[in-house]
N, C-alpha and C. Protein backbone atom coordinates (compact mmCIF):
# COMPACT_ATOMS: atom_id res chain seq x y z
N UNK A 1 -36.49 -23.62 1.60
CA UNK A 1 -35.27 -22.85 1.64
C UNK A 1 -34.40 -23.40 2.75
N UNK A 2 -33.21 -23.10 2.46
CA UNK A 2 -32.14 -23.60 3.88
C UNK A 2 -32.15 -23.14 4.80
N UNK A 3 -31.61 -23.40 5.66
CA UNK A 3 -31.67 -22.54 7.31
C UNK A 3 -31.86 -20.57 7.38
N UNK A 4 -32.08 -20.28 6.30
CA UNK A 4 -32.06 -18.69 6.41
C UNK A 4 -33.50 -18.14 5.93
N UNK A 5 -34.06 -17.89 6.29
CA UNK A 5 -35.39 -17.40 6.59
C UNK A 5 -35.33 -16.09 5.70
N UNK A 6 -35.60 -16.10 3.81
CA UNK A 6 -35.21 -15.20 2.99
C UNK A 6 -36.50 -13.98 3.46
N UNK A 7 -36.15 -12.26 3.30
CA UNK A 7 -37.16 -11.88 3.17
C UNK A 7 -37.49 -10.99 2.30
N UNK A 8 -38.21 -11.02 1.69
CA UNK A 8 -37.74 -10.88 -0.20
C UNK A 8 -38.54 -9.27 -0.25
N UNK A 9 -39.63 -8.77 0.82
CA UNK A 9 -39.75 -7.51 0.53
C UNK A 9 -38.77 -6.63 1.50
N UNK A 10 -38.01 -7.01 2.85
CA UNK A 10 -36.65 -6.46 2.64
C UNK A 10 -36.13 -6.32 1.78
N UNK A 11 -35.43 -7.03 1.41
CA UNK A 11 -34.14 -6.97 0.57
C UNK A 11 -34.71 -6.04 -0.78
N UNK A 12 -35.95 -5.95 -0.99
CA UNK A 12 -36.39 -5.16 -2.46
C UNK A 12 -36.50 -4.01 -2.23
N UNK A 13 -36.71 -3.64 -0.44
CA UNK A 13 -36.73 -2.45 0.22
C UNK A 13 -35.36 -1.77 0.00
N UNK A 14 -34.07 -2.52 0.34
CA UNK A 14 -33.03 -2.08 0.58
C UNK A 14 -32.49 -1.73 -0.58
N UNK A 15 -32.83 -2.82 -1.96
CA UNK A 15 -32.51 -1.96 -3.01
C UNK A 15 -33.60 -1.07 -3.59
N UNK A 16 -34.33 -0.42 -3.19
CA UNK A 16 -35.52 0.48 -3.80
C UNK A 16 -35.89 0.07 -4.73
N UNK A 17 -36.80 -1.28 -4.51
CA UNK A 17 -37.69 -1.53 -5.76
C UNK A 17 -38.73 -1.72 -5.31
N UNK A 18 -40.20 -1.54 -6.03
CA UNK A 18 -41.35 -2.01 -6.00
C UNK A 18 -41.53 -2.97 -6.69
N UNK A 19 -41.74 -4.20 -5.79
CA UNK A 19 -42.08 -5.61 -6.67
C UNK A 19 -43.61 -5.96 -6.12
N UNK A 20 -44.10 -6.32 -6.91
CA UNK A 20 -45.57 -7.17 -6.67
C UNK A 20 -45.96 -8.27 -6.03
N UNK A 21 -47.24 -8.92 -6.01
CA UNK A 21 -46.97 -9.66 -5.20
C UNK A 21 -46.54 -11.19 -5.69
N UNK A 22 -46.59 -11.28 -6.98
CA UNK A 22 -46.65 -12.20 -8.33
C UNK A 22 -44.55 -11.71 -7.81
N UNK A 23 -44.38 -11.15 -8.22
CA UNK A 23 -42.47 -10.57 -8.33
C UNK A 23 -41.96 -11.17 -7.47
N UNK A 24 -42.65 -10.88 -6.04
CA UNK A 24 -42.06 -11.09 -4.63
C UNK A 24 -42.11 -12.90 -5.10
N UNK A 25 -43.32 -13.36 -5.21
CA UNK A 25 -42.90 -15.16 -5.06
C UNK A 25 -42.16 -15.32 -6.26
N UNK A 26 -42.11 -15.04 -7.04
CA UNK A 26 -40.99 -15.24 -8.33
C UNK A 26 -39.70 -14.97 -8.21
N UNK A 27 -39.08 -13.79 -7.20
CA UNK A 27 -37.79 -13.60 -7.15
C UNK A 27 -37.48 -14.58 -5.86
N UNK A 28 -38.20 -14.55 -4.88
CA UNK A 28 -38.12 -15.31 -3.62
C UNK A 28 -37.75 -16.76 -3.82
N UNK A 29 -38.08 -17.12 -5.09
CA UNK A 29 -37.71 -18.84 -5.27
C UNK A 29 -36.87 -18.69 -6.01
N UNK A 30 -36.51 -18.02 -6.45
CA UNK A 30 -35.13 -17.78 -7.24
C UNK A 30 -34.06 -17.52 -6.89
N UNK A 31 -34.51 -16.77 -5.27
CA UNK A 31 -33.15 -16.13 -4.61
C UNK A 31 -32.97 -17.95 -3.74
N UNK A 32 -33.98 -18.51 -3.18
CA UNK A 32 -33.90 -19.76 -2.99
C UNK A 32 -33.44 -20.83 -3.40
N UNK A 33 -33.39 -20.84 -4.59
CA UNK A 33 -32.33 -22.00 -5.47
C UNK A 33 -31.06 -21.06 -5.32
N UNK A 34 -30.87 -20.12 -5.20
CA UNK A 34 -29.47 -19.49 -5.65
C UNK A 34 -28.45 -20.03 -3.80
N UNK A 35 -29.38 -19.67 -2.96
CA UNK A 35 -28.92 -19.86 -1.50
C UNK A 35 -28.84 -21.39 -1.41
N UNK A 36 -29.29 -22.40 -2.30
CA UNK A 36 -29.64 -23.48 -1.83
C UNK A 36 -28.25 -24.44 -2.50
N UNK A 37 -28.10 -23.60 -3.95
CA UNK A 37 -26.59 -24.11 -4.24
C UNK A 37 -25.51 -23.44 -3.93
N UNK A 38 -25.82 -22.13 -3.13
CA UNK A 38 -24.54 -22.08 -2.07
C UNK A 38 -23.87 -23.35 -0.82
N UNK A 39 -25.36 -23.72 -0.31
CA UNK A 39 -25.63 -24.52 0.96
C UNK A 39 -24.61 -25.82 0.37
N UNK A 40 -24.80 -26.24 -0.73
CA UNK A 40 -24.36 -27.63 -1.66
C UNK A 40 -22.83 -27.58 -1.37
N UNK A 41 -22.27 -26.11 -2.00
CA UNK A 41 -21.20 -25.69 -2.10
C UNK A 41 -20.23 -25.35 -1.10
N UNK A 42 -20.96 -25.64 0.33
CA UNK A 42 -20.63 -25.48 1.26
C UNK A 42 -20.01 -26.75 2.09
N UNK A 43 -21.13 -27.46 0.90
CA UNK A 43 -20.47 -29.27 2.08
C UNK A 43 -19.64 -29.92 1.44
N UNK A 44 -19.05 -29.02 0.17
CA UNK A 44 -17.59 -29.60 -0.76
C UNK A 44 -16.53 -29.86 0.28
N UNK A 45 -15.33 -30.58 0.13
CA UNK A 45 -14.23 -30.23 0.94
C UNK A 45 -13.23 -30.02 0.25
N UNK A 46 -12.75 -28.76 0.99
CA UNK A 46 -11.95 -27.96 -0.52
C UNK A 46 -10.72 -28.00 0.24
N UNK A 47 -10.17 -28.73 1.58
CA UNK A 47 -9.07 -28.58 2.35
C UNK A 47 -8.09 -28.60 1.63
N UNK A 48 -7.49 -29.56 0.71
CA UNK A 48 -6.76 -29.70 -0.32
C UNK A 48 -6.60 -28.80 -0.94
N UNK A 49 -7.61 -28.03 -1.64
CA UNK A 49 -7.35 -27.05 -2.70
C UNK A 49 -6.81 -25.75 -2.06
N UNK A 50 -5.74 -25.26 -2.68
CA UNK A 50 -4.31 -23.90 -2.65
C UNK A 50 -5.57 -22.89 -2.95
N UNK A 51 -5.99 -21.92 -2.16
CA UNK A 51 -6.21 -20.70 -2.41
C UNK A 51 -5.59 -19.80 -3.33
N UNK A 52 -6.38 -19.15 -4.39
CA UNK A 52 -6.21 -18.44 -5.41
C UNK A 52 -7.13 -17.28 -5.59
N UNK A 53 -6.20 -16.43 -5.97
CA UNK A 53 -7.13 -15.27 -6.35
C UNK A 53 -7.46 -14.92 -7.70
N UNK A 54 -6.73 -15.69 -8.60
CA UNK A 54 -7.11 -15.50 -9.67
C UNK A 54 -7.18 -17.17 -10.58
N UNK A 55 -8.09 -17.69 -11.36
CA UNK A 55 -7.69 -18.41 -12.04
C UNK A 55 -6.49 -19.20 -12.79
N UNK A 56 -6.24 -17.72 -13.48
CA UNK A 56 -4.71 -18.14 -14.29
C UNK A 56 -3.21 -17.34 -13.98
N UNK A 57 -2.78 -17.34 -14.19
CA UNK A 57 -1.52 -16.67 -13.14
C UNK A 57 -1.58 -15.01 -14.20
N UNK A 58 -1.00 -14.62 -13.34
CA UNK A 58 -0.92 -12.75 -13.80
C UNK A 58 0.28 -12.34 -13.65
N UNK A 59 0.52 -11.63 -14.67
CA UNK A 59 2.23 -10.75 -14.71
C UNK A 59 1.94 -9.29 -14.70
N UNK A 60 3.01 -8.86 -13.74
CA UNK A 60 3.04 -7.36 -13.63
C UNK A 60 3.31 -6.69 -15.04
N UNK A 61 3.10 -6.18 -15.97
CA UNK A 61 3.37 -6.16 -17.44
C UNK A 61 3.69 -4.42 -17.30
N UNK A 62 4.43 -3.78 -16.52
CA UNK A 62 5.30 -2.33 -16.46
C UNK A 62 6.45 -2.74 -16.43
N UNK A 63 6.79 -1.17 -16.70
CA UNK A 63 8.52 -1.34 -17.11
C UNK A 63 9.09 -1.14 -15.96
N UNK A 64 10.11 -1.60 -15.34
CA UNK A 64 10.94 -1.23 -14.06
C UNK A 64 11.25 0.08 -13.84
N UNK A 65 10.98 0.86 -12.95
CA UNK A 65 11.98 2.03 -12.37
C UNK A 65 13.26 2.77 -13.18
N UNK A 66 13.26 3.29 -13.57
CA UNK A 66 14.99 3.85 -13.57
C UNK A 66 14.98 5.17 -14.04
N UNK A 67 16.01 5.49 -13.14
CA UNK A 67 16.57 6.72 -13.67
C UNK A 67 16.81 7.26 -15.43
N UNK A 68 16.07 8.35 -15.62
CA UNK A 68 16.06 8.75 -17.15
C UNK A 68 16.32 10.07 -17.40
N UNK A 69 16.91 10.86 -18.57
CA UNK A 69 17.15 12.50 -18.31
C UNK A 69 15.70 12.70 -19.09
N UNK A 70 15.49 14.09 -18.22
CA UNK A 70 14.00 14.54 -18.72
C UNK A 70 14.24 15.77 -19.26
N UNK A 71 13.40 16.82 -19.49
CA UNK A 71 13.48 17.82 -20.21
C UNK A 71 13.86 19.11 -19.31
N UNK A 72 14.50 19.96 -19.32
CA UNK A 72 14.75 21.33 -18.32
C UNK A 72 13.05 21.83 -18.21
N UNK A 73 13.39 22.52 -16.77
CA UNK A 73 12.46 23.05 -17.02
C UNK A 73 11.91 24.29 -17.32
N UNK A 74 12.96 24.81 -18.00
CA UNK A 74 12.43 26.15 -18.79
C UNK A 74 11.67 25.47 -20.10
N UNK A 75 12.35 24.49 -20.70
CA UNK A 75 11.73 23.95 -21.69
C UNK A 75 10.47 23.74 -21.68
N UNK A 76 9.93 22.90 -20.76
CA UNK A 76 8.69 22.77 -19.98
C UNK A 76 7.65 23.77 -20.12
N UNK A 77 8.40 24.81 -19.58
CA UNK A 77 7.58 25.84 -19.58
C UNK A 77 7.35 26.82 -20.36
N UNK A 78 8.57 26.99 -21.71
CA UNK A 78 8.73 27.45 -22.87
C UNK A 78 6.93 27.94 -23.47
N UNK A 79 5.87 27.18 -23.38
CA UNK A 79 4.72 27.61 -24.36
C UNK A 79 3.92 27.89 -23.26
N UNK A 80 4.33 27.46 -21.85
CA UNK A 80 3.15 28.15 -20.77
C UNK A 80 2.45 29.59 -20.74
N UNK A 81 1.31 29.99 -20.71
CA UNK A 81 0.73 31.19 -21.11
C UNK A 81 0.57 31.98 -19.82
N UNK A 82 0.99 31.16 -18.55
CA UNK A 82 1.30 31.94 -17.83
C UNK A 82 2.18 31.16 -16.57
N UNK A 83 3.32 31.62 -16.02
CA UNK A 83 4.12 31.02 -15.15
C UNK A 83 5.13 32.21 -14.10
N UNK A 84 5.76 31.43 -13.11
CA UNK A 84 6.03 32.05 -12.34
C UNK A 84 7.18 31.61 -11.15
N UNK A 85 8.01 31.83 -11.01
CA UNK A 85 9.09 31.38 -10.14
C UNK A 85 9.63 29.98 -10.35
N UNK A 86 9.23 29.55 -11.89
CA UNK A 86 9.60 28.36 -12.61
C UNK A 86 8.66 27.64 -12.54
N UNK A 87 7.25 27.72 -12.24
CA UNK A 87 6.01 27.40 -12.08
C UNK A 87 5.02 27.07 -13.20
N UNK A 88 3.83 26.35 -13.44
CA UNK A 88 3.10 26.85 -14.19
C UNK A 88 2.18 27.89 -13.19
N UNK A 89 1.61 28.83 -14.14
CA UNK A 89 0.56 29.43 -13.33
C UNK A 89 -1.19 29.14 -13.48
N UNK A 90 -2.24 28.75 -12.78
CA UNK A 90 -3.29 28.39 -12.93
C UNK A 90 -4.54 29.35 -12.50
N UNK A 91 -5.57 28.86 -13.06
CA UNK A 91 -6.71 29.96 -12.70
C UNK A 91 -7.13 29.17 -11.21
N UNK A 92 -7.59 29.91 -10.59
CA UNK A 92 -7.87 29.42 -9.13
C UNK A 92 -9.53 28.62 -8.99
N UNK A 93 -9.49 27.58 -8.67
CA UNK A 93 -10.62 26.85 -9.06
C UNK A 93 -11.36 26.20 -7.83
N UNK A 94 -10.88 26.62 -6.75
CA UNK A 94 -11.59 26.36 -5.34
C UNK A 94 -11.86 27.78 -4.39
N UNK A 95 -12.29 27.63 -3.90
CA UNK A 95 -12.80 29.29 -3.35
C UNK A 95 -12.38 28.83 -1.88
């Protein structure tokens, strides 16, 4: 493994699992190749390459802002089953 000293019944601790002792060397070399082509990925030189957060470019796809006429609000409240000082009225649901 690379410079990091994996410890594979930590980490099974931290996510609450019971692994065996067959599990523990089976995930342990697995988490080992996984750290080991990080290490690879590390000695790329990416100085050149523009930071991105996404692959392919992204569009805001909403409609702009604007002012629109909406409905009164008696209308609004026209089928409310219960209301009050132009309000709806609600059952009380926090104590």
């Amino acid at each position: 493994m690379a410079e990091t000293d994996l410890n594979v019944k930590y980490v099974a601790h931290l996510a609450r699992l019971k692994l065996t002792a067959e599990e523990e060397q089976k995930f342990g070399a697995q988490l080992g190749q996984v750290l080991g082509y990080i290490e690879k990925l590390r000695q790329l030189d990416v100085s050149q390459v523009e930071p991105t957060a996404h692959a392919t470019p992204l569009s805001n796809i909403t409609r702009p802002d604007e002012v629109r006429p909406s409905i009164s609000n008696e209308e609004a409240l026209r089928n409310a089953p219960a209301k009050a000082n132009g309000l709806f009225v609600v059952p009380k649901i926090v104590e």
